[in-house]
C-alpha atoms as a PDB file:
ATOM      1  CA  UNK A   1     133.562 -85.523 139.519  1.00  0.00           C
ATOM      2  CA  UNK A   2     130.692 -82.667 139.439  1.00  0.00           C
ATOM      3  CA  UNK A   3     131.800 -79.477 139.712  1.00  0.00           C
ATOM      4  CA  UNK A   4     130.058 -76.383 139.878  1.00  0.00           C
ATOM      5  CA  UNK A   5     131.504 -75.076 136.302  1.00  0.00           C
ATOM      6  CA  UNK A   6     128.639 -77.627 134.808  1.00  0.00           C
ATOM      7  CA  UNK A   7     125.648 -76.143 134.279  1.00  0.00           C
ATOM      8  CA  UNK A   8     123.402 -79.277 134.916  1.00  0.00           C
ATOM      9  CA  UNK A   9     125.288 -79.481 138.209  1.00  0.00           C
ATOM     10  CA  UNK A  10     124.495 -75.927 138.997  1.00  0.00           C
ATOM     11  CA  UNK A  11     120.451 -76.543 137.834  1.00  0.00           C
ATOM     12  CA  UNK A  12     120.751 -79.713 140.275  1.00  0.00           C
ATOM     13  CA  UNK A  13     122.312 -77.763 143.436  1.00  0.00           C
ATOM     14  CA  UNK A  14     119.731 -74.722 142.371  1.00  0.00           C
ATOM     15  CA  UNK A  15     117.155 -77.105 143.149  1.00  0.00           C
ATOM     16  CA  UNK A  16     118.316 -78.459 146.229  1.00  0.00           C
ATOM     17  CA  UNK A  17     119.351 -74.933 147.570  1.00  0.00           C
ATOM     18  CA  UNK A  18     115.044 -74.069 146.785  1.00  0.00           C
ATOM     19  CA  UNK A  19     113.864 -76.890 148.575  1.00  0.00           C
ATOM     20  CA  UNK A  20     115.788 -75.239 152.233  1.00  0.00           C
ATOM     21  CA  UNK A  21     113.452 -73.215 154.154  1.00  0.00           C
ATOM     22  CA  UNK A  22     114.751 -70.847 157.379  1.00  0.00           C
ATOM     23  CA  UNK A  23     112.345 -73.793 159.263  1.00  0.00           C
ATOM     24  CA  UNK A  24     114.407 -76.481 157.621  1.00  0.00           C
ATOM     25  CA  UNK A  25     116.232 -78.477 160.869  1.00  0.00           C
ATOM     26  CA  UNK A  26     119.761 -79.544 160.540  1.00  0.00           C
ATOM     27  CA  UNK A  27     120.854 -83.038 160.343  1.00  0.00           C
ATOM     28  CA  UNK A  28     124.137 -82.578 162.059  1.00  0.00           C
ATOM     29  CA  UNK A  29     126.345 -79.583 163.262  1.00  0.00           C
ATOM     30  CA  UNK A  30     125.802 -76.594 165.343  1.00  0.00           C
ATOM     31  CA  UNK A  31     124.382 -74.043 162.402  1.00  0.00           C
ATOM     32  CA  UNK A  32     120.658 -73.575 161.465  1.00  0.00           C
ATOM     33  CA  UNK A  33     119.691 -73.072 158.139  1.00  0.00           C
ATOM     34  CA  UNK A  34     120.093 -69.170 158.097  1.00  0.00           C
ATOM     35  CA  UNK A  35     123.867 -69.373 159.217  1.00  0.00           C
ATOM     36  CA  UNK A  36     124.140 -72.357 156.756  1.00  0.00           C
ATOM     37  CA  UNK A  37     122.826 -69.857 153.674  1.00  0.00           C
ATOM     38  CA  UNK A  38     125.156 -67.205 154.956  1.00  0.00           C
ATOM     39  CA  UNK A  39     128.143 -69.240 155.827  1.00  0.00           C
ATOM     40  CA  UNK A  40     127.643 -70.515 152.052  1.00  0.00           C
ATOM     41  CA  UNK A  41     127.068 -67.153 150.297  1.00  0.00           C
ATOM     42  CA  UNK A  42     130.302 -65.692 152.407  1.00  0.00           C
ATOM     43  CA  UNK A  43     132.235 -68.865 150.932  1.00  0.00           C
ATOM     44  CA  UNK A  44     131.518 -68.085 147.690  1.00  0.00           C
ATOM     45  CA  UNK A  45     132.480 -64.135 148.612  1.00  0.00           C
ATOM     46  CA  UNK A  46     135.614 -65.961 149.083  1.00  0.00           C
ATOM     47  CA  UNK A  47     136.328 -66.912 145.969  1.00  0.00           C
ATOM     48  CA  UNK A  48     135.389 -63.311 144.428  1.00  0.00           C
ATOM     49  CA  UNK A  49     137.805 -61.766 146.401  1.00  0.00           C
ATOM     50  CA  UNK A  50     134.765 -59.976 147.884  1.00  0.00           C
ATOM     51  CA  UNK A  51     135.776 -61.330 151.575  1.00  0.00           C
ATOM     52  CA  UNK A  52     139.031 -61.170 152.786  1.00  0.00           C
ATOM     53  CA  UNK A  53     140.763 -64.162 154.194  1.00  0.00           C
ATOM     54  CA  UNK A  54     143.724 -64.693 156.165  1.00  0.00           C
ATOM     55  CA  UNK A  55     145.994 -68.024 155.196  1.00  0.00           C
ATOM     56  CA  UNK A  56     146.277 -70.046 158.271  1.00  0.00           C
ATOM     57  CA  UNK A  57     149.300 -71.434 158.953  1.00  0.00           C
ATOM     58  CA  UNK A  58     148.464 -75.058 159.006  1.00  0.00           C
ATOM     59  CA  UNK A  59     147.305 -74.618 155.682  1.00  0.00           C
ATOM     60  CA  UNK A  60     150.645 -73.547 154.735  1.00  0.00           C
ATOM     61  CA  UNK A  61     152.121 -76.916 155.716  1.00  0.00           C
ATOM     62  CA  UNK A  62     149.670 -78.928 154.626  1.00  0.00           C
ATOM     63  CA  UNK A  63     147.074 -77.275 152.256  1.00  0.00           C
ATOM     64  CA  UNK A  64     148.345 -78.743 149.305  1.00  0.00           C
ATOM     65  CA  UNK A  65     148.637 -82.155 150.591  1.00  0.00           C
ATOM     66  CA  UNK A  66     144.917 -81.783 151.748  1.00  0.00           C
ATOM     67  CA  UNK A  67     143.334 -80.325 148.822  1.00  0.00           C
ATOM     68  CA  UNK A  68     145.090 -83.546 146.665  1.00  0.00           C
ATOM     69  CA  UNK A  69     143.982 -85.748 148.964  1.00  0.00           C
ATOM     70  CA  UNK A  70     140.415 -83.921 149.122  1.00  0.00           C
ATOM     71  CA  UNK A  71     139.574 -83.761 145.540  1.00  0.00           C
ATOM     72  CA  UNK A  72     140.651 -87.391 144.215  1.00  0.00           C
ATOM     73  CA  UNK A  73     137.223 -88.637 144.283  1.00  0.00           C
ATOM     74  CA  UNK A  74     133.485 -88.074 144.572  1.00  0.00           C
ATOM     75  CA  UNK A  75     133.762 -88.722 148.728  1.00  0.00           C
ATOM     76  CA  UNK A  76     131.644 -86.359 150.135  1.00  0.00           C
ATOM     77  CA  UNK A  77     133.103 -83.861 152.556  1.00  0.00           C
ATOM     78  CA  UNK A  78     133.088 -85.073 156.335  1.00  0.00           C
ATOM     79  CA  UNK A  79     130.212 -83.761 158.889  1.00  0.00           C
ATOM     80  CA  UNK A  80     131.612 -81.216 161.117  1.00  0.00           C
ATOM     81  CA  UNK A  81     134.454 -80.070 158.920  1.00  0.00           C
ATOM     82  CA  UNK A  82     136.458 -77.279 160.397  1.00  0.00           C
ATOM     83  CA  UNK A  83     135.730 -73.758 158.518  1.00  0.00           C
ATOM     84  CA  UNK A  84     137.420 -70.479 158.483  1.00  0.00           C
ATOM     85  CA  UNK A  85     136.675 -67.183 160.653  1.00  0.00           C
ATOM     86  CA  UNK A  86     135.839 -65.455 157.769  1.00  0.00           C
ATOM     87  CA  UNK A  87     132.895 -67.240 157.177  1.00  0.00           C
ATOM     88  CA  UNK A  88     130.857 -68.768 160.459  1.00  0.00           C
ATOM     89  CA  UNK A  89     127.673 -66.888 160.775  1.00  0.00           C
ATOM     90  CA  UNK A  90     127.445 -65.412 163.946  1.00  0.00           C
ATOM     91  CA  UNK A  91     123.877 -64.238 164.094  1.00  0.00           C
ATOM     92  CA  UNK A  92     121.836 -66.822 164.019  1.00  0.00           C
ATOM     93  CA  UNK A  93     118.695 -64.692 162.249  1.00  0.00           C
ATOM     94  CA  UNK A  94     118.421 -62.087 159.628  1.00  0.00           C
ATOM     95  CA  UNK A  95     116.853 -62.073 155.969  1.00  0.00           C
ATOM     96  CA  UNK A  96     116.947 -66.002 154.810  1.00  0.00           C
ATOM     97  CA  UNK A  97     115.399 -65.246 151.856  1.00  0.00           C
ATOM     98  CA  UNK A  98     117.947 -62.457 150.854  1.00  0.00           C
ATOM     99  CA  UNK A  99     120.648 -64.572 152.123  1.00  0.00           C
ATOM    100  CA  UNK A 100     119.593 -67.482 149.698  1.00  0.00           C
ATOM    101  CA  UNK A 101     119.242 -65.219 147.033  1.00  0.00           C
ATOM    102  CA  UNK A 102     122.582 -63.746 147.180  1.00  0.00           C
ATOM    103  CA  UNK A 103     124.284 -66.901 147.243  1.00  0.00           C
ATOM    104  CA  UNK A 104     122.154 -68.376 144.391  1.00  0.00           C
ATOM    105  CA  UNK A 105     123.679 -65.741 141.775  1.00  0.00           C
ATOM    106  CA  UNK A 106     127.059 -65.695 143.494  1.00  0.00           C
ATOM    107  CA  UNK A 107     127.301 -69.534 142.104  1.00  0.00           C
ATOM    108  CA  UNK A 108     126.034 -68.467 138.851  1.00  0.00           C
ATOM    109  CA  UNK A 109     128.805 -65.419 138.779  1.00  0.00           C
ATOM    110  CA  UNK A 110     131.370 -67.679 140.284  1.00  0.00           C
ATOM    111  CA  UNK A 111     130.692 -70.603 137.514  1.00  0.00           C
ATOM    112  CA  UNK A 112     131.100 -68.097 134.724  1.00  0.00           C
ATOM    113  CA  UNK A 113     134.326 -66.087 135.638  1.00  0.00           C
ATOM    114  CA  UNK A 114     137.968 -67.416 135.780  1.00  0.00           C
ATOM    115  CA  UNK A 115     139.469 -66.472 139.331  1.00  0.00           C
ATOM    116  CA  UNK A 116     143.292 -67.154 138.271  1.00  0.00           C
ATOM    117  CA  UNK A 117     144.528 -65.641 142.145  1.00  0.00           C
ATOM    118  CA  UNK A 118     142.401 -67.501 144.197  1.00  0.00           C
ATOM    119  CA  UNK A 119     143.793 -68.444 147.819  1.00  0.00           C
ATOM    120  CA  UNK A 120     141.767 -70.752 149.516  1.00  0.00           C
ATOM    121  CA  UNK A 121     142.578 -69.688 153.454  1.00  0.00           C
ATOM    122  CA  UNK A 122     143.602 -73.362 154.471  1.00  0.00           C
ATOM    123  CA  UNK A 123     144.551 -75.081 150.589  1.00  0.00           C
ATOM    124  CA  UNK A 124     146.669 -71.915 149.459  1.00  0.00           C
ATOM    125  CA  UNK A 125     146.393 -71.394 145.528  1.00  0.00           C
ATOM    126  CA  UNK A 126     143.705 -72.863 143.547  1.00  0.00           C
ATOM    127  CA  UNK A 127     142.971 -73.217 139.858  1.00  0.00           C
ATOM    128  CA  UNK A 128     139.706 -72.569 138.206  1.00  0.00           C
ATOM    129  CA  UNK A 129     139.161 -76.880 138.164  1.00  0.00           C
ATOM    130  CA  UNK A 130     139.903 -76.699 141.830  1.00  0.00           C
ATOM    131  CA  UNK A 131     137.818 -73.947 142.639  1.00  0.00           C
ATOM    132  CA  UNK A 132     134.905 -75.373 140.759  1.00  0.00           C
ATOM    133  CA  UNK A 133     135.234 -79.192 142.234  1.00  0.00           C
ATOM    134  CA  UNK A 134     136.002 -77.530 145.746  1.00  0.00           C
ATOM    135  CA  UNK A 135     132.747 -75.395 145.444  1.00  0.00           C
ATOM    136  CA  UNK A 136     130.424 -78.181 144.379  1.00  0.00           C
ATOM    137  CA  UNK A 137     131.937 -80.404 147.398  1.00  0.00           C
ATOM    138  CA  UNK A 138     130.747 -77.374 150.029  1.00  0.00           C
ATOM    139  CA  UNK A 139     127.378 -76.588 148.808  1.00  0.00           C
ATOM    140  CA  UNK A 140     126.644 -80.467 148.805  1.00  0.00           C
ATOM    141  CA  UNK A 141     127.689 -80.711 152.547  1.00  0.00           C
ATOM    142  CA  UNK A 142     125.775 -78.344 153.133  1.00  0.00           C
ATOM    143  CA  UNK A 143     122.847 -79.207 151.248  1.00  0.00           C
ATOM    144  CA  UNK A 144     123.218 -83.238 152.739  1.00  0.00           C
ATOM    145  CA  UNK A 145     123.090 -81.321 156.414  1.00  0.00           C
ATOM    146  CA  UNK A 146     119.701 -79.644 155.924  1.00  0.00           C
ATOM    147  CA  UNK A 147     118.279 -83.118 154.270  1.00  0.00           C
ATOM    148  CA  UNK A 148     118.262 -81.760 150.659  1.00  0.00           C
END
């Protein structure tokens, strides 16, 4: 399974992250491609610790259950996949290219430091494999949504 802890991975996703423009149309889903470069550089804020998240409570009866169930394979992550609060762009314009480059060395800084605390708002606690598998899984939803 790819995960972003691979640095070929990363240089693959860098790549299709560079080939999104703020013109770029969605394939699915409500977001255009500014929230979509926001909503993923707040994700990966998540996993600094840099943005706050509440666990929902759902999560706590079934996070564990999903994340096993989410990370067995390669499977893609389903269009239209529910997402937290914390992280739905609400503007729907502002600085793409600032956006984009903030999440670009967020994924670099994420890949290269072990986050041993990390509580995922609807999976609960997360290892550094999890984090890393979890993370490549978002990005290329994302990426698959804006045709890259």
């Amino acid at each position: 399974m790819k995960t972003t802890f691979d640095k070929a991975t990363r240089d693959e996703l860098v790549k299709r992250i560079n080939t999104i423009q703020e013109s770029t149309p969605a394939q699915w889903g409500k977001m255009n491609a500014y929230q979509m470069v926001k909503h993923c550089r707040q994700w990966e804020e998540l996993i600094t610790g840099d943005l706050p998240s509440k666990r929902v409570f759902i999560g706590r009866i079934f996070g564990k259950i999903a994340l096993k169930s989410f990370l067995k394979d390669d499977s893609p992550m389903g269009r239209n996949s529910p997402t937290t609060p914390e992280v739905k762009a609400q503007e729907s314009t502002g600085n793409f290219a600032a956006e984009k480059t903030k999440w670009l060395a967020l994924i670099e800084q994420n890949a290269n430091t072990v986050t041993p605390n990390f509580v995922h708002p609807f999976f609960g606690k997360m290892t550094n494999e999890q984090i890393g598998l979890l993370a490549y899984k978002h990005i290329d939803h994302h990426l698959r949504q804006f045709g890259a």
